[in-house]
Protein backbone atom coordinates (compact mmCIF):
# COMPACT_ATOMS: atom_id res chain seq x y z
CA UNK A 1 72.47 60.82 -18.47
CA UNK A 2 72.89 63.10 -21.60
CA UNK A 3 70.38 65.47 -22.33
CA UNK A 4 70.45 65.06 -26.32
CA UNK A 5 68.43 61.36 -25.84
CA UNK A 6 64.48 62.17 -25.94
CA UNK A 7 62.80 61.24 -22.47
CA UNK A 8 60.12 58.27 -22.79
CA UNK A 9 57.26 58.26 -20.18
CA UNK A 10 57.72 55.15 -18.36
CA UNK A 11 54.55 53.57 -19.23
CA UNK A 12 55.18 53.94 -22.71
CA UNK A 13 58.29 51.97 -21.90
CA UNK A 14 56.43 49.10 -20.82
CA UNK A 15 53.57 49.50 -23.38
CA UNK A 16 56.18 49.48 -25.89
CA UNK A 17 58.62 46.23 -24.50
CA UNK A 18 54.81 44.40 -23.97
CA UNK A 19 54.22 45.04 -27.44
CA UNK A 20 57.45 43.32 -28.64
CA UNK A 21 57.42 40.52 -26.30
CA UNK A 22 55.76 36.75 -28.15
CA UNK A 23 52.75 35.97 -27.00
CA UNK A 24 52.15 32.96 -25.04
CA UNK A 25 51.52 29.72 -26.54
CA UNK A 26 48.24 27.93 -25.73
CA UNK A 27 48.95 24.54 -25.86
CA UNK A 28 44.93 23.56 -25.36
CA UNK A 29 44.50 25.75 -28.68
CA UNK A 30 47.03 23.59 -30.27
CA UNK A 31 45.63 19.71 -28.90
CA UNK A 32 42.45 20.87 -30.09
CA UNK A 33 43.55 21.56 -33.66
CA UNK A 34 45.44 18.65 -34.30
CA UNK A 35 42.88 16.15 -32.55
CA UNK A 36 40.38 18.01 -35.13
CA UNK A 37 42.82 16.92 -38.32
CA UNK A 38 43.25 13.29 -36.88
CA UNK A 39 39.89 12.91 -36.32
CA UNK A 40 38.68 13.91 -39.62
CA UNK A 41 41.80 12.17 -41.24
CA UNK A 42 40.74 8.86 -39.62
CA UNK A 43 36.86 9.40 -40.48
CA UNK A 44 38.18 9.91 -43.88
CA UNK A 45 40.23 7.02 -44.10
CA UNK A 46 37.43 4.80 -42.38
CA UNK A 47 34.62 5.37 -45.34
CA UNK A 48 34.16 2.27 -47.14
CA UNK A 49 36.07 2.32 -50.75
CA UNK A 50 32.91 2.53 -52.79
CA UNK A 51 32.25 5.84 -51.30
CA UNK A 52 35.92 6.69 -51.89
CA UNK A 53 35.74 5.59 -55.52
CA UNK A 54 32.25 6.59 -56.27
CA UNK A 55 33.40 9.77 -58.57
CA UNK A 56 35.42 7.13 -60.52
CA UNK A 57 33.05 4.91 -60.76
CA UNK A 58 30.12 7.33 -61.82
CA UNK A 59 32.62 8.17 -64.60
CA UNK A 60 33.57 4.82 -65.84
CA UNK A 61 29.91 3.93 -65.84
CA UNK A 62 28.92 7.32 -67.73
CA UNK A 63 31.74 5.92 -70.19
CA UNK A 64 30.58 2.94 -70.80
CA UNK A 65 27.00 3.62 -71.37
CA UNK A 66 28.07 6.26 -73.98
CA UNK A 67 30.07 4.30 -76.10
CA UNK A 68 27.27 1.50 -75.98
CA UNK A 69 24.80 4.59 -76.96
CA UNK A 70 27.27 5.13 -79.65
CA UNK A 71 27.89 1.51 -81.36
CA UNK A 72 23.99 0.90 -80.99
CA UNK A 73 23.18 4.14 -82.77
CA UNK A 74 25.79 4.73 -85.22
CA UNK A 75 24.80 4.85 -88.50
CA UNK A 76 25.73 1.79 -90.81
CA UNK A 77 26.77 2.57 -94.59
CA UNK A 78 27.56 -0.73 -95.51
CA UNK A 79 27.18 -4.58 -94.49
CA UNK A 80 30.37 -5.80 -93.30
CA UNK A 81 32.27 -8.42 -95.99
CA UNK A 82 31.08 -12.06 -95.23
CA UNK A 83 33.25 -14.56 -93.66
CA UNK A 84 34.97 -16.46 -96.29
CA UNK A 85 32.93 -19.10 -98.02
CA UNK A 86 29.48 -18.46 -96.70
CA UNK A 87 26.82 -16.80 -99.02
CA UNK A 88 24.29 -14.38 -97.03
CA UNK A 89 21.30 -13.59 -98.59
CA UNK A 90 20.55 -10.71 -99.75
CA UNK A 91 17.99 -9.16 -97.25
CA UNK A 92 21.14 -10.03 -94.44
CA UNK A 93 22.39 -6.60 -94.11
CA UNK A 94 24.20 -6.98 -90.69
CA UNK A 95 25.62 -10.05 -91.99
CA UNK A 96 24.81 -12.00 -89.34
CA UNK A 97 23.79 -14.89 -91.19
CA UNK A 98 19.96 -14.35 -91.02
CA UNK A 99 17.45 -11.99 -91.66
CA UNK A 100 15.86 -10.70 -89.37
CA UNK A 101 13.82 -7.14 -88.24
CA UNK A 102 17.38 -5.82 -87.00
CA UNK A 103 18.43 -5.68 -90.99
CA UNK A 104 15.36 -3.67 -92.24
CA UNK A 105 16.24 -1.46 -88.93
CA UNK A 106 19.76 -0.88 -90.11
CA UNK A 107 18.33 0.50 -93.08
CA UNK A 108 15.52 2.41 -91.82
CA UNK A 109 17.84 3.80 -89.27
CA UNK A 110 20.17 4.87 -92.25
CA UNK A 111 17.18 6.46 -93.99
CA UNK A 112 16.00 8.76 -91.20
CA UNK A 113 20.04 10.03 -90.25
CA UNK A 114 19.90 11.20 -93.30
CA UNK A 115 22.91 9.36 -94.11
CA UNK A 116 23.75 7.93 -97.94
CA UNK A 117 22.63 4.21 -97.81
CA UNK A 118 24.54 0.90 -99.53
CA UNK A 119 23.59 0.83 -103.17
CA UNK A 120 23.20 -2.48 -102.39
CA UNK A 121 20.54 -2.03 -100.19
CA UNK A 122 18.05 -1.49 -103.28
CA UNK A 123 16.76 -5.12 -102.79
CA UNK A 124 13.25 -4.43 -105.12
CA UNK A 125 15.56 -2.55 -107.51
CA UNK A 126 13.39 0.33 -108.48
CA UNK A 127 17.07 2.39 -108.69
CA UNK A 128 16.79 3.93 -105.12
CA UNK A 129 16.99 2.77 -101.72
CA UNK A 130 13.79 3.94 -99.42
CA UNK A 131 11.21 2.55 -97.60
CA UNK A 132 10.19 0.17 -99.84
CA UNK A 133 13.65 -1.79 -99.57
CA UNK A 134 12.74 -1.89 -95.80
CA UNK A 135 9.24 -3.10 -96.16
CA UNK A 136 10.83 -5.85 -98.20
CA UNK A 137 13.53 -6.94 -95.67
CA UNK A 138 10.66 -6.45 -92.57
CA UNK A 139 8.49 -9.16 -94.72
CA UNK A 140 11.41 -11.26 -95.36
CA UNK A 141 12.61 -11.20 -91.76
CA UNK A 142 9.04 -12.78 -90.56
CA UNK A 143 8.31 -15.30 -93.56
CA UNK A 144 8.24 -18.39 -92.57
CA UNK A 145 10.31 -21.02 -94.19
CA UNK A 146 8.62 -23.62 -96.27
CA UNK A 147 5.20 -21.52 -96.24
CA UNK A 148 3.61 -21.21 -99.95
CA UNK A 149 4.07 -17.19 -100.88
């Protein structure tokens, strides 16, 4: 043996080759981790769908009842344009062929958003739509037909 390579203690030696060798595999370990991800994989799988698809549905449903909040509280400018060849009186501003407490809401509704109402919503026509216009159109909506006035 040459004496120019360095002299290593033997139980260096073996601390050192121990240190290099793979550790042992423990198959237990191993069956226990992967029973773990099948069993949670299977309880996952085994939920009924409505729990599954309960984030979509909370969303749809949020959906939904915002766009009804928005078409029941949007604030109308204008009656729509009659179908063709039926006359709506005047107090009908829904169009919706009668007059009822709905129309003098419309305008009411109008009034508070402080949106610009219909000029032709000035049923008394004093020059201005206001409440007066919807007093007129709440006392048309409940007077009965044929009754003297």
């Amino acid at each position: 043996m040459p004496h120019d390579e360095p002299h290593i203690p033997a139980r260096l030696a073996d601390a050192l080759r121990r240190a290099h060798e793979p550790a042992p595999m423990s198959f237990d370990a191993l069956d226990d981790t992967v029973m773990a991800a099948a069993r949670d994989e299977l309880e996952r799988r085994s939920r009924p769908l409505v729990f599954r698809a309960a984030p979509w549905l909370a969303a749809a449903a949020l959906i939904a009842i915002g766009v009804t909040a928005w078409m029941i509280w949007q604030p109308r400018t204008g009656a729509p344009a009659p179908a063709s060849g039926l006359t709506i009186a005047r107090e009908d501003i829904d169009a919706s062929g009668r007059v009822d407490i709905l129309d003098a809401f419309v305008i009411a509704r109008t009034l508070e958003g402080g949106d610009r109402p219909d000029p032709a919503w000035d049923l008394n026509s004093d020059g201005s739509v206001d409440d007066a216009d919807v007093d007129l159109v709440a006392a048309a909506s409940v007077k009965l037909k044929g009754s003297a006035s």
